[in-house]
N, C-alpha and C. Protein backbone atom coordinates (compact mmCIF):
# COMPACT_ATOMS: atom_id res chain seq x y z
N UNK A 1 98.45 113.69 87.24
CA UNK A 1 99.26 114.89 87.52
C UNK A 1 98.45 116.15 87.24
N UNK A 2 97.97 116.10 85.64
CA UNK A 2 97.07 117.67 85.52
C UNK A 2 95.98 117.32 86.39
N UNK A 3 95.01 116.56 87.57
CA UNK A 3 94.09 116.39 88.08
C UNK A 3 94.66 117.26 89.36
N UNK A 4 96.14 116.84 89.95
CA UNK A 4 96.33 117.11 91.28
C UNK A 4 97.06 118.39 91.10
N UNK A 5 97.49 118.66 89.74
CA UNK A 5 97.68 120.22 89.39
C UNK A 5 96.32 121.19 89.75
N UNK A 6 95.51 120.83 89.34
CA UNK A 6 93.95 121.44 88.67
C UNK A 6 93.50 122.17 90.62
N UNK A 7 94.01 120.54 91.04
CA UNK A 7 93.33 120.74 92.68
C UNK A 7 94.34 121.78 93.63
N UNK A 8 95.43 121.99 93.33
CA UNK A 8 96.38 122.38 94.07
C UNK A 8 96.29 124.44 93.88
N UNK A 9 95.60 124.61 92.34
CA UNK A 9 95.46 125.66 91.47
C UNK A 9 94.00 126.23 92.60
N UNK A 10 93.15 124.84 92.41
CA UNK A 10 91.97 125.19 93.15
C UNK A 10 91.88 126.00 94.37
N UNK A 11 93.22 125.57 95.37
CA UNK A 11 93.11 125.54 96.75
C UNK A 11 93.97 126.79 97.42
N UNK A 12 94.54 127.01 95.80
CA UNK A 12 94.95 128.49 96.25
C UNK A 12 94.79 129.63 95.97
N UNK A 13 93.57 129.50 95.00
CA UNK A 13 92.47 130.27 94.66
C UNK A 13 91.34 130.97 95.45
N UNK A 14 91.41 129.26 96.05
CA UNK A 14 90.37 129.68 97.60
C UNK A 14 91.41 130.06 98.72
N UNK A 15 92.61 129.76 98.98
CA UNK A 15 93.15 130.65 99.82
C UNK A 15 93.47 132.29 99.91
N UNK A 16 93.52 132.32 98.67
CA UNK A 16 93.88 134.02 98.10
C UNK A 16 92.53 134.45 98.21
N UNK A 17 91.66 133.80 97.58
CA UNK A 17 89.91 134.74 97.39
C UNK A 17 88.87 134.66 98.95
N UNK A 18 89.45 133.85 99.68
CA UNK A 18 88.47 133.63 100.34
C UNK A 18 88.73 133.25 102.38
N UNK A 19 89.82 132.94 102.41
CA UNK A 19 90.50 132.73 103.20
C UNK A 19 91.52 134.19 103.95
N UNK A 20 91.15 134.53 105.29
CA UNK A 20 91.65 135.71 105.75
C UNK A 20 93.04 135.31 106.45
N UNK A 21 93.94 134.84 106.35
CA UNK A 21 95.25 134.29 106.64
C UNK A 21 96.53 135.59 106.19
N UNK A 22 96.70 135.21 106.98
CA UNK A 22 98.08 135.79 107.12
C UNK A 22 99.17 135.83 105.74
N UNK A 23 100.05 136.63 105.02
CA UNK A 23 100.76 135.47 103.87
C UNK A 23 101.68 134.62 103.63
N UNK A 24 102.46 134.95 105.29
CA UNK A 24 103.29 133.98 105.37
C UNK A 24 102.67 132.42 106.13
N UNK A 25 101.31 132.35 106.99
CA UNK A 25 100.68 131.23 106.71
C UNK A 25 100.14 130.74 105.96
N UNK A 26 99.73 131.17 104.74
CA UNK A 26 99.74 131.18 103.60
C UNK A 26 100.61 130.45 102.79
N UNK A 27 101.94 130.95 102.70
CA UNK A 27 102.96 130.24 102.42
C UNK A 27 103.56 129.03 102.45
N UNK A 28 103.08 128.74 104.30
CA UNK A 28 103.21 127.66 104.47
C UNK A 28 102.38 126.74 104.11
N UNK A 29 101.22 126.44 104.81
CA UNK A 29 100.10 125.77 103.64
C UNK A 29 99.99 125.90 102.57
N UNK A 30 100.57 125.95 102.24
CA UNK A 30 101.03 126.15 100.10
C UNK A 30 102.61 125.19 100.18
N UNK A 31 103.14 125.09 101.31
CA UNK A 31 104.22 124.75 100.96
C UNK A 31 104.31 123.06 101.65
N UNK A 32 103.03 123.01 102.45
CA UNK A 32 102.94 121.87 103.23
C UNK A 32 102.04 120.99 101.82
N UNK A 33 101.74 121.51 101.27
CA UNK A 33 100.79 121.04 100.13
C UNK A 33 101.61 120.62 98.72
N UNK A 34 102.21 121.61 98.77
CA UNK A 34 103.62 121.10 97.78
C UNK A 34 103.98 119.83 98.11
N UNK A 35 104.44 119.53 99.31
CA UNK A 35 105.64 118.76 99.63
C UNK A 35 104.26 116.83 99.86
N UNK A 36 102.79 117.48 100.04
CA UNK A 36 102.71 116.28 99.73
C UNK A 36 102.07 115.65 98.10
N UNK A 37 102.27 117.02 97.55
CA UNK A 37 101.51 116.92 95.83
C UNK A 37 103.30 115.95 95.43
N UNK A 38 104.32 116.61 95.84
CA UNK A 38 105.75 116.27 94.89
C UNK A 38 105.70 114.64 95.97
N UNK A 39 105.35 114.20 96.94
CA UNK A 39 105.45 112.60 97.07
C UNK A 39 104.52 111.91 96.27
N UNK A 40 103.94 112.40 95.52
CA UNK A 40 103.02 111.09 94.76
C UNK A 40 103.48 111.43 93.45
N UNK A 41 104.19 112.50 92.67
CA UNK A 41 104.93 112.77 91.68
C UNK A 41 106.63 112.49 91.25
N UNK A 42 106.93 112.15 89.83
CA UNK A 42 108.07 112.00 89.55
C UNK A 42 108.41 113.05 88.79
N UNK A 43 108.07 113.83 88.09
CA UNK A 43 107.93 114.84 86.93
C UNK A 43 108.53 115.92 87.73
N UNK A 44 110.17 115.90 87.67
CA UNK A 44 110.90 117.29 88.15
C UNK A 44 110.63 118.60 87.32
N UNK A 45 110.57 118.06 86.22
CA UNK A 45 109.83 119.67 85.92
C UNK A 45 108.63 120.71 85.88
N UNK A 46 107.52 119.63 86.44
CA UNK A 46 106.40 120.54 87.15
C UNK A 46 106.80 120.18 88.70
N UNK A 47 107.52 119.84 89.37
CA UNK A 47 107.61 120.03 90.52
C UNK A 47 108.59 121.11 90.79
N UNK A 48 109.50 121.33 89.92
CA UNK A 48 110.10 122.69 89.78
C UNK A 48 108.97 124.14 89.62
N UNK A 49 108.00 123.77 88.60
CA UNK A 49 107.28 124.64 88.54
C UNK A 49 106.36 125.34 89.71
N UNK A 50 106.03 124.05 90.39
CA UNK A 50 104.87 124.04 91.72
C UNK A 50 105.88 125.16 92.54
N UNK A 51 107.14 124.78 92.76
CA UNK A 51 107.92 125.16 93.49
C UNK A 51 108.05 127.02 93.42
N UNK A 52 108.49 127.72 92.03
CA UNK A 52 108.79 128.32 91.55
C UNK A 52 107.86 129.31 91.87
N UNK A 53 106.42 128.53 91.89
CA UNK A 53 105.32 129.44 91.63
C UNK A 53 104.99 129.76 93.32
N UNK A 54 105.45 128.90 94.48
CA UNK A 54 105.27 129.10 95.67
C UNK A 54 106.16 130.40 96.17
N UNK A 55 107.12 130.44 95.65
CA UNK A 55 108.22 131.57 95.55
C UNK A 55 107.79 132.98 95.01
N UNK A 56 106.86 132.88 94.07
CA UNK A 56 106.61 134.21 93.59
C UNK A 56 104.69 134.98 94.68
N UNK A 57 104.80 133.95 95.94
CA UNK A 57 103.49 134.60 96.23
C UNK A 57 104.38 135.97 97.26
């Protein structure tokens, strides 16, 4: 879980720093990424978090 946390942190680091996108495509690829980080997870409360934090971009 903290591995595919670590990677998910990674990828939107490089989307924000480096990546010229739009922010609502943005959004979505953040949100298409969510939805396949929360199928290999059971832990509702960092999947609440993942969630939470997609909401505040």
């Amino acid at each position: 879980i903290m591995k595919m946390t670590s990677e998910i942190n990674k990828n939107k680091n490089l989307l924000s720093a480096e990546v010229p996108m739009h922010i609502e495509a943005r959004k979505e690829w953040l949100k298409l990424l969510y939805l396949g980080y929360n199928q290999i997870t059971t832990v509702e409360a960092h999947s609440f978090q993942t969630l939470t934090a997609l909401e505040t971009l």
